[in-house]
C-alpha atoms as a PDB file:
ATOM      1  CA  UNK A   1      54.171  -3.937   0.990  1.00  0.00           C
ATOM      2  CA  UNK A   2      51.242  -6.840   1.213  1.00  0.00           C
ATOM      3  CA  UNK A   3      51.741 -10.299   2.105  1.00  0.00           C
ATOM      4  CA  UNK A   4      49.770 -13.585   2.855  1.00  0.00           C
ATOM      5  CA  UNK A   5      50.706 -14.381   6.557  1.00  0.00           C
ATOM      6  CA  UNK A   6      48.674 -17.688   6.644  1.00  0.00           C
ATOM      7  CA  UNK A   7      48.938 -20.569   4.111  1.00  0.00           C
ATOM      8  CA  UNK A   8      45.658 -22.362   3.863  1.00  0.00           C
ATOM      9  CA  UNK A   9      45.672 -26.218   3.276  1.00  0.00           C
ATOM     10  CA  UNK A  10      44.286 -27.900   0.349  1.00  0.00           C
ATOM     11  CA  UNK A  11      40.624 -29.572   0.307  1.00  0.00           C
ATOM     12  CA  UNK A  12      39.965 -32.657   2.122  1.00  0.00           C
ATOM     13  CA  UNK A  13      40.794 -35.736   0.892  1.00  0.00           C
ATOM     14  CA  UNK A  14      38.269 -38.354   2.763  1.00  0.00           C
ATOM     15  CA  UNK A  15      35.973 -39.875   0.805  1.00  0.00           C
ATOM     16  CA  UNK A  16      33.045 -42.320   1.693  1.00  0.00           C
ATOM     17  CA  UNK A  17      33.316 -44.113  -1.573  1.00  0.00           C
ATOM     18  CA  UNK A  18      35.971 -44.610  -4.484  1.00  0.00           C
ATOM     19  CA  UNK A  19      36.676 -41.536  -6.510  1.00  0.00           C
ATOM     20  CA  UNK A  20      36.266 -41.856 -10.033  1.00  0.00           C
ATOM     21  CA  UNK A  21      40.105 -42.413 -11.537  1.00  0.00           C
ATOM     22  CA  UNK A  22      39.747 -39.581 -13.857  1.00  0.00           C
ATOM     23  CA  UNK A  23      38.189 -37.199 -11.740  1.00  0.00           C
ATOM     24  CA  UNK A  24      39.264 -37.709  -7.779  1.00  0.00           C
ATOM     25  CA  UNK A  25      36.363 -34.858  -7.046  1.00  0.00           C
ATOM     26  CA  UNK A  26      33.978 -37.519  -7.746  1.00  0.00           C
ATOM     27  CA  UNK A  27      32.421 -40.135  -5.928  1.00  0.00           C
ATOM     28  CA  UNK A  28      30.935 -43.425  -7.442  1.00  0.00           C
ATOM     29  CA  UNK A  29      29.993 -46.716  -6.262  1.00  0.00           C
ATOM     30  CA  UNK A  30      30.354 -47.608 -10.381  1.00  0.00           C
ATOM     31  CA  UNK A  31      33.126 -49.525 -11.400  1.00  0.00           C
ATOM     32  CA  UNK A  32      34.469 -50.455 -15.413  1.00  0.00           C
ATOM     33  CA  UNK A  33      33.288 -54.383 -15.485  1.00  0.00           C
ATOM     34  CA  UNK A  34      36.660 -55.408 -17.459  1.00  0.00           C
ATOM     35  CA  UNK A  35      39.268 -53.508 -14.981  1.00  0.00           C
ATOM     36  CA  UNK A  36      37.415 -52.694 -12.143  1.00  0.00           C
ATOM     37  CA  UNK A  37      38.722 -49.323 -11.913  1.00  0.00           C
ATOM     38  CA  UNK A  38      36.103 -47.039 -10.461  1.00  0.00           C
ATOM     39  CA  UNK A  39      34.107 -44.779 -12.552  1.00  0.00           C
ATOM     40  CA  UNK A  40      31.634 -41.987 -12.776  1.00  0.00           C
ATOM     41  CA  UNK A  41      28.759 -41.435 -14.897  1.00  0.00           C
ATOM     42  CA  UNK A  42      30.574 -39.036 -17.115  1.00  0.00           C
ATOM     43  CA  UNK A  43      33.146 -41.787 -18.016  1.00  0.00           C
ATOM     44  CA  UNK A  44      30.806 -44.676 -17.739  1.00  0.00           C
ATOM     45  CA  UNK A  45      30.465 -46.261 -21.508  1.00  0.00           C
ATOM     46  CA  UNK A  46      27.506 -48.474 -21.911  1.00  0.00           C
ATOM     47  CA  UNK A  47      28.675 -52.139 -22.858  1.00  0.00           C
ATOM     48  CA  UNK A  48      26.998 -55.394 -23.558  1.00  0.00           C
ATOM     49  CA  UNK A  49      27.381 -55.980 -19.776  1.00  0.00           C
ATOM     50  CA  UNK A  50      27.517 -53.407 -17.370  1.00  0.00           C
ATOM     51  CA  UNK A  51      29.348 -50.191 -17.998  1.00  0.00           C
ATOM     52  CA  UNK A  52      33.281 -49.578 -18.626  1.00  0.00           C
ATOM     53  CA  UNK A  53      35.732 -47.093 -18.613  1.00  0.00           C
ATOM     54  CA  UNK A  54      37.034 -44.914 -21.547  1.00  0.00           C
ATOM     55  CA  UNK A  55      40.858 -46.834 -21.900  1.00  0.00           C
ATOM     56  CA  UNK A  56      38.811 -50.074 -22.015  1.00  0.00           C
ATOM     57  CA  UNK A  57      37.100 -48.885 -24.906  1.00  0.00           C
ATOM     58  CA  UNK A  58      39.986 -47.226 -26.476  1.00  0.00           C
ATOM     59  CA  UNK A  59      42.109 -50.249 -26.106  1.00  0.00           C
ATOM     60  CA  UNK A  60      39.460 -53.091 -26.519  1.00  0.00           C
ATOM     61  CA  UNK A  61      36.341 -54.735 -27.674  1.00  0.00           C
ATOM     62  CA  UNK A  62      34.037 -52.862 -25.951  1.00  0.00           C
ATOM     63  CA  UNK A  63      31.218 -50.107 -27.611  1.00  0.00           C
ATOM     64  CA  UNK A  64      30.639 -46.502 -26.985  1.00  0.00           C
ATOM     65  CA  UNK A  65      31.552 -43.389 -27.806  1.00  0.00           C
ATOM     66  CA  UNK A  66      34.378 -42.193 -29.632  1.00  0.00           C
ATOM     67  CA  UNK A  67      37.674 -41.971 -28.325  1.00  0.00           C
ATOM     68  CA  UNK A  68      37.648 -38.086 -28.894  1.00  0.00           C
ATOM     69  CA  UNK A  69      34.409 -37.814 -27.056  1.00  0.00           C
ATOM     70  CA  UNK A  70      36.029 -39.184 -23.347  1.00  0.00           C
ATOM     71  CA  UNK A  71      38.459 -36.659 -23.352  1.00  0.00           C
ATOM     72  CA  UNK A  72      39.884 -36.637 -19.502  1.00  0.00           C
ATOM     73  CA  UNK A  73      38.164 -33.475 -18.073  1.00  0.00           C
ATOM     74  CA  UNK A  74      38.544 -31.538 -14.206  1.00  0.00           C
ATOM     75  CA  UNK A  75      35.375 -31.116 -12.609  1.00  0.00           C
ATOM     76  CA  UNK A  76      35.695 -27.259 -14.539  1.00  0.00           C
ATOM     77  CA  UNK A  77      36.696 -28.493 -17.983  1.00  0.00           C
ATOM     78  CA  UNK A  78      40.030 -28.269 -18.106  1.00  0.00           C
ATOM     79  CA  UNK A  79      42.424 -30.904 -19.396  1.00  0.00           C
ATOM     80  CA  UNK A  80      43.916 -33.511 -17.088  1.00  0.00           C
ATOM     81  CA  UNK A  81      47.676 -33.677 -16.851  1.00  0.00           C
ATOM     82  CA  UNK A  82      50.580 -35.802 -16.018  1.00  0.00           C
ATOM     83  CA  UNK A  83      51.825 -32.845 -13.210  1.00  0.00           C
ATOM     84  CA  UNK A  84      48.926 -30.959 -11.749  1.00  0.00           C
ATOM     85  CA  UNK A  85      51.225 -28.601 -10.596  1.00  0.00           C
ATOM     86  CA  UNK A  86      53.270 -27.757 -13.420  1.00  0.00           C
ATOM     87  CA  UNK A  87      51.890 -24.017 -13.653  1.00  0.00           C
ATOM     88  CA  UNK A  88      52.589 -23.305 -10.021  1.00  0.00           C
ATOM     89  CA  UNK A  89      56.034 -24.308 -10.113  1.00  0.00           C
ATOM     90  CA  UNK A  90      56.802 -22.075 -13.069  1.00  0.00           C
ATOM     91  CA  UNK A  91      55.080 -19.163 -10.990  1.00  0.00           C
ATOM     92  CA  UNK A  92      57.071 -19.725  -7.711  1.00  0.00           C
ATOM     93  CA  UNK A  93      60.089 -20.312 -10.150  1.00  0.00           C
ATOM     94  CA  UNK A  94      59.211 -16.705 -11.854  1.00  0.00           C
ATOM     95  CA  UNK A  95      58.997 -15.250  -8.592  1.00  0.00           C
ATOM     96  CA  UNK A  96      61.847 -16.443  -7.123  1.00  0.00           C
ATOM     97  CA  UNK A  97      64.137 -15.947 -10.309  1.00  0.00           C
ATOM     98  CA  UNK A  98      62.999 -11.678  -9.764  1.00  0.00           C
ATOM     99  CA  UNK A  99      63.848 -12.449  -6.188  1.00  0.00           C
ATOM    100  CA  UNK A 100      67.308 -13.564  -6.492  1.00  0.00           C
ATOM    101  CA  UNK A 101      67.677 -10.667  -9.486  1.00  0.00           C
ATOM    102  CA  UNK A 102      66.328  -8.024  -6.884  1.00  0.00           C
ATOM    103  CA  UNK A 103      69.039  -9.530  -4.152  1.00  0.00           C
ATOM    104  CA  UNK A 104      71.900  -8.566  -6.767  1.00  0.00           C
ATOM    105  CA  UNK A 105      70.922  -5.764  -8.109  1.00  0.00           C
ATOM    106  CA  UNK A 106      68.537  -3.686  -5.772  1.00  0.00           C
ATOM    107  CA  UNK A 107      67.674  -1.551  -8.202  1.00  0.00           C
ATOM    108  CA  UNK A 108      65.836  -3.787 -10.851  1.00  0.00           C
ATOM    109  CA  UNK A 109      63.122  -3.908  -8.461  1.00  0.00           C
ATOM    110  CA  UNK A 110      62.394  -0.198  -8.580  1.00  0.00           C
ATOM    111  CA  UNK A 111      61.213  -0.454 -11.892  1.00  0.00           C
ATOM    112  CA  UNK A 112      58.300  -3.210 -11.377  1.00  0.00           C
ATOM    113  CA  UNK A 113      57.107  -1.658  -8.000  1.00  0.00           C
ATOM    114  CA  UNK A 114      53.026  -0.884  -8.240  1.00  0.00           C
ATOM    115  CA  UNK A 115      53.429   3.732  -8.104  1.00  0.00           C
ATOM    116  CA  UNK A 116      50.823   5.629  -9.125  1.00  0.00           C
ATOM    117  CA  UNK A 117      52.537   8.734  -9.522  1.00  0.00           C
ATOM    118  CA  UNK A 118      56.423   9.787  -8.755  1.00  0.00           C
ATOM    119  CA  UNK A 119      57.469  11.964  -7.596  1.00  0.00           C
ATOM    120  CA  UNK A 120      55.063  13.441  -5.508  1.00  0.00           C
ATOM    121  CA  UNK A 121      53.768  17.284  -5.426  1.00  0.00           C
ATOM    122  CA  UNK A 122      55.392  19.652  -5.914  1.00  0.00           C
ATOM    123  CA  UNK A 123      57.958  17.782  -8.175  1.00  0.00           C
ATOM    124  CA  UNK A 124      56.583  16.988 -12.160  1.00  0.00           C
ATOM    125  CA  UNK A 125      55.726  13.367 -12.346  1.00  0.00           C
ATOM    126  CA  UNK A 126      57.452  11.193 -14.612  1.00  0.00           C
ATOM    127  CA  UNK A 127      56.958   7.652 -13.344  1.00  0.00           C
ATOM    128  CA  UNK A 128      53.781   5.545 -12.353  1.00  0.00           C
ATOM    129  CA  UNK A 129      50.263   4.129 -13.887  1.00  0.00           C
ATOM    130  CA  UNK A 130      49.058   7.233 -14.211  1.00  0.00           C
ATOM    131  CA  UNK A 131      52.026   8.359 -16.672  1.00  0.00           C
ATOM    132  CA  UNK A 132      51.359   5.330 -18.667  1.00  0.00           C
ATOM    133  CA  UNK A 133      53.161   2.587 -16.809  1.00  0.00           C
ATOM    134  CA  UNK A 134      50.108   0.408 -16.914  1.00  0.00           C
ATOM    135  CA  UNK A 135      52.522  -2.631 -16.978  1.00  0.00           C
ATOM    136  CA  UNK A 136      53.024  -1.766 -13.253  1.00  0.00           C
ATOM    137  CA  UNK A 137      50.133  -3.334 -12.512  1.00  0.00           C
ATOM    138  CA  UNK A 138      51.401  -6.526 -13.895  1.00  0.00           C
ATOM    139  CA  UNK A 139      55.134  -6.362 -12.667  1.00  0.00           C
ATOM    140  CA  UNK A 140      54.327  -6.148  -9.281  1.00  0.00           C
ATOM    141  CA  UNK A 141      52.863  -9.285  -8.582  1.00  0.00           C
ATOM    142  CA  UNK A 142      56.007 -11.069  -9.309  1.00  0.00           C
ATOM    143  CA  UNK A 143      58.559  -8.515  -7.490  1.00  0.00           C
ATOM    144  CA  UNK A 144      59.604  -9.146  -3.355  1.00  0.00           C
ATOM    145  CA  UNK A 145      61.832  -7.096  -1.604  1.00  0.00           C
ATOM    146  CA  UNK A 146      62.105  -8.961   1.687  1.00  0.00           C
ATOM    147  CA  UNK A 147      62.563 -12.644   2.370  1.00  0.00           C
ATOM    148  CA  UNK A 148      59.884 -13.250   5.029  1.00  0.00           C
ATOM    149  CA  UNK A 149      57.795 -11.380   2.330  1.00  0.00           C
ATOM    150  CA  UNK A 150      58.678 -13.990  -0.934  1.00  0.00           C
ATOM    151  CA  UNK A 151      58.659 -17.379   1.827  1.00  0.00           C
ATOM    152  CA  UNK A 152      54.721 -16.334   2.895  1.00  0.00           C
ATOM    153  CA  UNK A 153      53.808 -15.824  -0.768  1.00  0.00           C
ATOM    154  CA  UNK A 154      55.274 -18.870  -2.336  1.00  0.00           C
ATOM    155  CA  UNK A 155      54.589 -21.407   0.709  1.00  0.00           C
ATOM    156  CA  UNK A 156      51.073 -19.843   0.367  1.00  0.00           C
ATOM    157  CA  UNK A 157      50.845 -19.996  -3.257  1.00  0.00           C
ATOM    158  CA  UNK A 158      52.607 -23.933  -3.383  1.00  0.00           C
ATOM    159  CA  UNK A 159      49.373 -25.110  -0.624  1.00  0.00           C
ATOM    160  CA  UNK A 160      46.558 -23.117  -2.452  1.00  0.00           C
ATOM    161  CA  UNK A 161      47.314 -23.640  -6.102  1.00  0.00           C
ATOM    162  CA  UNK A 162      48.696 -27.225  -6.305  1.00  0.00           C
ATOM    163  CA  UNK A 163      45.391 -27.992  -5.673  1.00  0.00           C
ATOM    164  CA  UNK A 164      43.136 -25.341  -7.569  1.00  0.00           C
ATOM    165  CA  UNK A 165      45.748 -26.317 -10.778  1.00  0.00           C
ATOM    166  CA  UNK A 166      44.193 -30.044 -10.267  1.00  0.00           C
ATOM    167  CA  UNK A 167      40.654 -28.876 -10.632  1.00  0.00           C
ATOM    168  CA  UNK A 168      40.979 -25.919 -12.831  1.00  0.00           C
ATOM    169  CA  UNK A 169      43.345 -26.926 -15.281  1.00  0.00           C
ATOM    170  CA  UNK A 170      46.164 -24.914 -16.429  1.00  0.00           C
ATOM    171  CA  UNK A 171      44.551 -22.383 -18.447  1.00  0.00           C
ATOM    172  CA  UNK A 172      41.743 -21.813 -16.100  1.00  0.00           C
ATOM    173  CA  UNK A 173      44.134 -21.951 -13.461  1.00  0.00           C
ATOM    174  CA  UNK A 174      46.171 -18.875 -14.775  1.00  0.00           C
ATOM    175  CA  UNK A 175      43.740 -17.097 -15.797  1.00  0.00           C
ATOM    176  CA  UNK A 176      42.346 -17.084 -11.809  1.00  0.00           C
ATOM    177  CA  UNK A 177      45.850 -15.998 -11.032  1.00  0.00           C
ATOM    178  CA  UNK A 178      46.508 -13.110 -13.613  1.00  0.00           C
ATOM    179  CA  UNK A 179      42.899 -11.632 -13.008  1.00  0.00           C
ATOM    180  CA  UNK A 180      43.083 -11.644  -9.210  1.00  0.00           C
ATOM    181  CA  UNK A 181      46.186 -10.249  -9.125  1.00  0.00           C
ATOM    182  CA  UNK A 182      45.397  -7.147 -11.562  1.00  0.00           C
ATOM    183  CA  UNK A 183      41.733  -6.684  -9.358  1.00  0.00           C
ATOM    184  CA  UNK A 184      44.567  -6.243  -6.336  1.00  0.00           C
ATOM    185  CA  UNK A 185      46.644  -4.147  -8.360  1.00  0.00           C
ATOM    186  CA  UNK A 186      43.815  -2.198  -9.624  1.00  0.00           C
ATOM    187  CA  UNK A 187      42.259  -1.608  -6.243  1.00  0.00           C
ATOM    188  CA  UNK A 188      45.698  -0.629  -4.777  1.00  0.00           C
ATOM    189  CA  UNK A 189      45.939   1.998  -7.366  1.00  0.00           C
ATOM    190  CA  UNK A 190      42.562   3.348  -6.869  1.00  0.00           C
ATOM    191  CA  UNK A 191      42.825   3.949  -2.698  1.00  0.00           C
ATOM    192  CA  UNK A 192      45.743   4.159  -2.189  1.00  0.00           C
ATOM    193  CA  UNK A 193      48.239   6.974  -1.625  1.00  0.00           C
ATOM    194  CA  UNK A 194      49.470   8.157  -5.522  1.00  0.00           C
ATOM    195  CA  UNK A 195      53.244   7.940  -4.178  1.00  0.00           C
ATOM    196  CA  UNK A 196      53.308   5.124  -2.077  1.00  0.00           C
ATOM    197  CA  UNK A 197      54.546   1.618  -3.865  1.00  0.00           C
ATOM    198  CA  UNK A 198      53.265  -1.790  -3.207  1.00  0.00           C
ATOM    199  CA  UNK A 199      55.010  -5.071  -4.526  1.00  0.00           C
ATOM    200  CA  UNK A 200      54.507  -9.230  -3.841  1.00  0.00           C
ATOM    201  CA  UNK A 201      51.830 -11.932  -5.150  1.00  0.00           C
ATOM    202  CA  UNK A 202      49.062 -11.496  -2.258  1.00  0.00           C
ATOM    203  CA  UNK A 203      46.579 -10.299  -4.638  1.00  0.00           C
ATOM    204  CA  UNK A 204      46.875 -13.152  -6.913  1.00  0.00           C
ATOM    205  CA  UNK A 205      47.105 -15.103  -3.898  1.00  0.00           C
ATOM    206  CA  UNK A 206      44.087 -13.572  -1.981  1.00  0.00           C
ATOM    207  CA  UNK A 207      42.528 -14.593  -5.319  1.00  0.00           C
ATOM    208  CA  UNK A 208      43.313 -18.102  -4.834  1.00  0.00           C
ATOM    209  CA  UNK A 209      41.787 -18.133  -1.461  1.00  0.00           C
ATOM    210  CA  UNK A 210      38.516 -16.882  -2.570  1.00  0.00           C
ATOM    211  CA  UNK A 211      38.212 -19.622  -5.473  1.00  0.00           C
ATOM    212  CA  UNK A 212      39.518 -22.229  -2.932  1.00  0.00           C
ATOM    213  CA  UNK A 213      36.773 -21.534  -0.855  1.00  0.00           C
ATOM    214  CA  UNK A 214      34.371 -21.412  -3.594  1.00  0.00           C
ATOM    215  CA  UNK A 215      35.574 -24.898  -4.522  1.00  0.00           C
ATOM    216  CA  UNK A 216      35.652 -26.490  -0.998  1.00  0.00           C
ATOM    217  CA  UNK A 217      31.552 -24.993  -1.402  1.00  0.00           C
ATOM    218  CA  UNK A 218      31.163 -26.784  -4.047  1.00  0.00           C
ATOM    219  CA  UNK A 219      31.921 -30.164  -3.373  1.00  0.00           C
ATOM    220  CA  UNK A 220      30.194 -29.942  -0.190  1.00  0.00           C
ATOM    221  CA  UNK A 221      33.577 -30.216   2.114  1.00  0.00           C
ATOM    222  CA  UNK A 222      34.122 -28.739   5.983  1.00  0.00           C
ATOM    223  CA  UNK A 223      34.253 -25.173   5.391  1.00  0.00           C
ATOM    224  CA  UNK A 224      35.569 -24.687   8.776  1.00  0.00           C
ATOM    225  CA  UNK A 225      39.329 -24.599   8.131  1.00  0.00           C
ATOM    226  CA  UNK A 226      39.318 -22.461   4.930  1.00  0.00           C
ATOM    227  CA  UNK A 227      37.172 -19.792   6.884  1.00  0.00           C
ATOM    228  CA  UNK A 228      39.305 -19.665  10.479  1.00  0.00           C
ATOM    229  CA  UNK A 229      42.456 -19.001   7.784  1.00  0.00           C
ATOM    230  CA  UNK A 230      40.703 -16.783   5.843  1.00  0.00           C
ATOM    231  CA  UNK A 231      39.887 -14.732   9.341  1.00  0.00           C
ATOM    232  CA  UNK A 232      43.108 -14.934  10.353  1.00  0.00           C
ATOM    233  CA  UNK A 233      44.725 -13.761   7.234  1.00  0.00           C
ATOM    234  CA  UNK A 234      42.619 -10.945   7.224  1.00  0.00           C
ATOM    235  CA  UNK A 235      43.116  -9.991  10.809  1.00  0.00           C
ATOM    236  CA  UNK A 236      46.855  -9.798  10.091  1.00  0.00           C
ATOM    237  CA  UNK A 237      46.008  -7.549   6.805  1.00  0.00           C
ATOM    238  CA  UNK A 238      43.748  -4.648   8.565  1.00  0.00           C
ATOM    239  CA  UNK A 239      46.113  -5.225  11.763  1.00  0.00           C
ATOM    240  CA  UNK A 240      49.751  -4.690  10.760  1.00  0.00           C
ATOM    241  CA  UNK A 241      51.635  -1.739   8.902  1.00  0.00           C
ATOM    242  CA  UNK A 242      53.063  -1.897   5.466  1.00  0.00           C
ATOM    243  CA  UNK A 243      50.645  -4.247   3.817  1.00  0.00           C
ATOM    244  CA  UNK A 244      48.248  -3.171   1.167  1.00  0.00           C
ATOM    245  CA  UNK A 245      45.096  -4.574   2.298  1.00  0.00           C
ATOM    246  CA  UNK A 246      43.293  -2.944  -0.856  1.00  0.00           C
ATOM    247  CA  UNK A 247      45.985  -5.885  -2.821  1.00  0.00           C
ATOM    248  CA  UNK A 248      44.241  -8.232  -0.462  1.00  0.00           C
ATOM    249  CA  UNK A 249      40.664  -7.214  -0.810  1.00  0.00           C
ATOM    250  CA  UNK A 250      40.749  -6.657  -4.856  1.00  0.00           C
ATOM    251  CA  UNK A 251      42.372 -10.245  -5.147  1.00  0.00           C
ATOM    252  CA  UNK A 252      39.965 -12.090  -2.153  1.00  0.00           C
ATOM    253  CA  UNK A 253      36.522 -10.615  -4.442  1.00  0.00           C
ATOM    254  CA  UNK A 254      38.067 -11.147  -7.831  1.00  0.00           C
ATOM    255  CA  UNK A 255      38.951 -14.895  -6.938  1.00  0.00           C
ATOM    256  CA  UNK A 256      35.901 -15.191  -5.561  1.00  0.00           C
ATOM    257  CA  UNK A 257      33.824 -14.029  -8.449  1.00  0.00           C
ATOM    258  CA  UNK A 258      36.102 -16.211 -10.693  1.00  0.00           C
ATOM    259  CA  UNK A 259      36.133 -19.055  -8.831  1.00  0.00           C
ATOM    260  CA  UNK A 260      32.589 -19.445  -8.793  1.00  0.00           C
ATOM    261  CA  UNK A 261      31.938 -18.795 -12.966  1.00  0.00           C
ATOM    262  CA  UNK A 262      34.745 -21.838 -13.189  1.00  0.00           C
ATOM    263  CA  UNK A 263      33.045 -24.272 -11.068  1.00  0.00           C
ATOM    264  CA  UNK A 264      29.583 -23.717 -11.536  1.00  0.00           C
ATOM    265  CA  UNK A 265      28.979 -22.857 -15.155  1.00  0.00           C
ATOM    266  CA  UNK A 266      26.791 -25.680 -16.822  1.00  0.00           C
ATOM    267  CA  UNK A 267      28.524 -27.417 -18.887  1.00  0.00           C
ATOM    268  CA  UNK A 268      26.793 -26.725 -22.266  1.00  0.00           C
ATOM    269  CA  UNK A 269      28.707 -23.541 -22.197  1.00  0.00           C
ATOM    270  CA  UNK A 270      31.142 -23.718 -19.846  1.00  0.00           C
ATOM    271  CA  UNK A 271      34.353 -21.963 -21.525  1.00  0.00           C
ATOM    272  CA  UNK A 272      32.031 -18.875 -22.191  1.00  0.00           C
ATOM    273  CA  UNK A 273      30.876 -18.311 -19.080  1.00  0.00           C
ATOM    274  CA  UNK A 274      34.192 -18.977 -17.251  1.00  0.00           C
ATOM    275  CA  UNK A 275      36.247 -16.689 -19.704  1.00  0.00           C
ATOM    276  CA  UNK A 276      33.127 -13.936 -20.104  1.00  0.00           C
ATOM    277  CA  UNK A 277      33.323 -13.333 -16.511  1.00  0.00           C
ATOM    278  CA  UNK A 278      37.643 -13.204 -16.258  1.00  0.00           C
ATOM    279  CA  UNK A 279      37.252 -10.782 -19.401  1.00  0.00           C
ATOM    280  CA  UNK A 280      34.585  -8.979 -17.486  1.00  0.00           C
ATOM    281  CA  UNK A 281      36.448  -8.727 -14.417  1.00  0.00           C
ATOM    282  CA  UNK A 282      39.500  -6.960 -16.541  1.00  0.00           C
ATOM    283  CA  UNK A 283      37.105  -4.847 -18.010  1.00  0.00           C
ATOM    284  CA  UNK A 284      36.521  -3.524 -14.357  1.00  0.00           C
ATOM    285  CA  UNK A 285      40.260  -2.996 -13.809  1.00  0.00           C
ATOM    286  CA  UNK A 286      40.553  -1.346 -16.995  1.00  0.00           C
ATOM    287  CA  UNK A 287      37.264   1.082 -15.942  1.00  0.00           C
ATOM    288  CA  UNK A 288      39.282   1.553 -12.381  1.00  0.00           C
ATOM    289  CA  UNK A 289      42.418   2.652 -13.672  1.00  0.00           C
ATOM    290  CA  UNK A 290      40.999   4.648 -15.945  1.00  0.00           C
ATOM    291  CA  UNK A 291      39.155   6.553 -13.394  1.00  0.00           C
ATOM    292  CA  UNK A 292      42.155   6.668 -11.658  1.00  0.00           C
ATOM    293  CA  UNK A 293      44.137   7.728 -13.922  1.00  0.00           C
ATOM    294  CA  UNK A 294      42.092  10.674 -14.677  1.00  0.00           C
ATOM    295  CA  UNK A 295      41.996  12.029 -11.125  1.00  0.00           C
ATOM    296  CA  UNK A 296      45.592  11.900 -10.903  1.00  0.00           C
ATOM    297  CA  UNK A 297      46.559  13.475 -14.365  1.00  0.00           C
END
């Protein structure tokens, strides 16, 4: 069983200057000339006078670009949204919802619990990945047995991907999630023990660690905190029983990778660098459980 003992905080929000109301990762010292809101030079619109902002545009006499063309964007493409968190309350809600299902009827767990191969030698195996229960990987990232196990996961998951939802957008956002968690899944499969199950969101949320820190990188903020939870979540993965630190390790890389296609791809081509390397990253879990699968079969 894996978990996330420590729940990292989201980035820092001190800023030397105003942030750009669009996009609060961005400083500026710019501001529109009609409503003084601060801007940055992606929303800046040239005008007789000075520069102004995209809804002074839209709304009035000013000259630019097309209303289509200032598009509200994150600082990796995605679209900017009335709730930022939206997506992560649906996934705590999914998680707890198979939580509360799992508390009244035991069972119904069972059958989303990460196996490679059951039973064991020198019974015939007729459940696990290897026996084509590939959705295993998927189920178990959403399935909790314990209640210490499900509060650690979601508080984690609430503090790391409020945030990451902000930047990434929604669709980026779950894609980070999904992919992490299957590299977790995938890597528990490969080392570990055929019979032994593993359950919970770490590897998803491992993922989310590695693209947080990737982010916090990227805009140039105190790395310090990020790293000291990072340590410390590790420490309790390699130093207690029961958790599947290959979850942890498959999720930490695969957000990692991720994380740093979605905030660094140039912007010319953005979307195909940032879902070329999730699609390459499931190509590798594919290739593992393949592999796998073959050496158990």
């Amino acid at each position: 069983m894996d978990q996330a003992p420590g729940s990292p905080q989201g980035p820092q929000d001190a800023q030397s200057l105003p942030t750009c109301y669009r996009h609060p990762d961005r400083d500026t010292g710019i501001r529109c000339t009609r409503c003084e809101r601060p801007i940055c030079p992606e929303c800046m619109v040239s005008a007789s006078v000075g520069f102004q902002c995209p809804e002074c545009v839209r709304n009035g006499s000013g000259t630019g670009h097309a209303p289509s063309a200032t598009t509200p964007r994150t600082l990796a493409g995605g679209t900017i949204t009335a709730d930022p968190r939206l997506l992560t309350k649906i996934l705590i809600g999914i998680n707890l919802a198979v939580f509360l299902v799992g508390q009244i009827r035991p069972s119904f767990v069972d059958h989303l619990v990460l196996v490679g191969k059951w039973p064991p030698a020198p019974f015939v195996a007729t459940e696990g990945v290897a026996e084509g229960q590939w959705y295993l990987l998927f189920t178990s990232m959403f399935a909790h047995q314990a209640v210490w196990h499900i509060g650690f996961n979601m508080l984690s998951l609430w503090w790391l991907g409020g945030p990451l939802e902000a930047v990434l957008g929604r669709v980026r956002y779950l894609a980070l999630y999904i992919v992490s968690g299957l590299a977790g899944s995938a890597l528990t499969y490969v080392l570990a023990a055929p019979s032994s199950g593993s359950l919970g969101a770490s590897g998803a949320i491992f993922g989310l660690f590695g693209a947080t820190a990737v982010l916090m990188r990227r805009l140039n903020r105190d790395m310090r905190p990020i790293i000291a939870l990072l340590v410390i979540n590790l420490i309790f993965t390699f130093g207690m029983s029961n958790i599947a630190w290959q979850a942890h390790i498959g999720g930490l890389v695969a957000g990692v990778v991720i994380g740093y296609a979605m905030v660094h791809a140039p912007r010319e081509r953005r979307s195909l660098i940032q879902y070329g390397v999730c699609a390459a990253v499931l190509v590798v879990v594919v290739v593992m459980t393949l592999i796998r699968t073959s050496q158990l079969i």
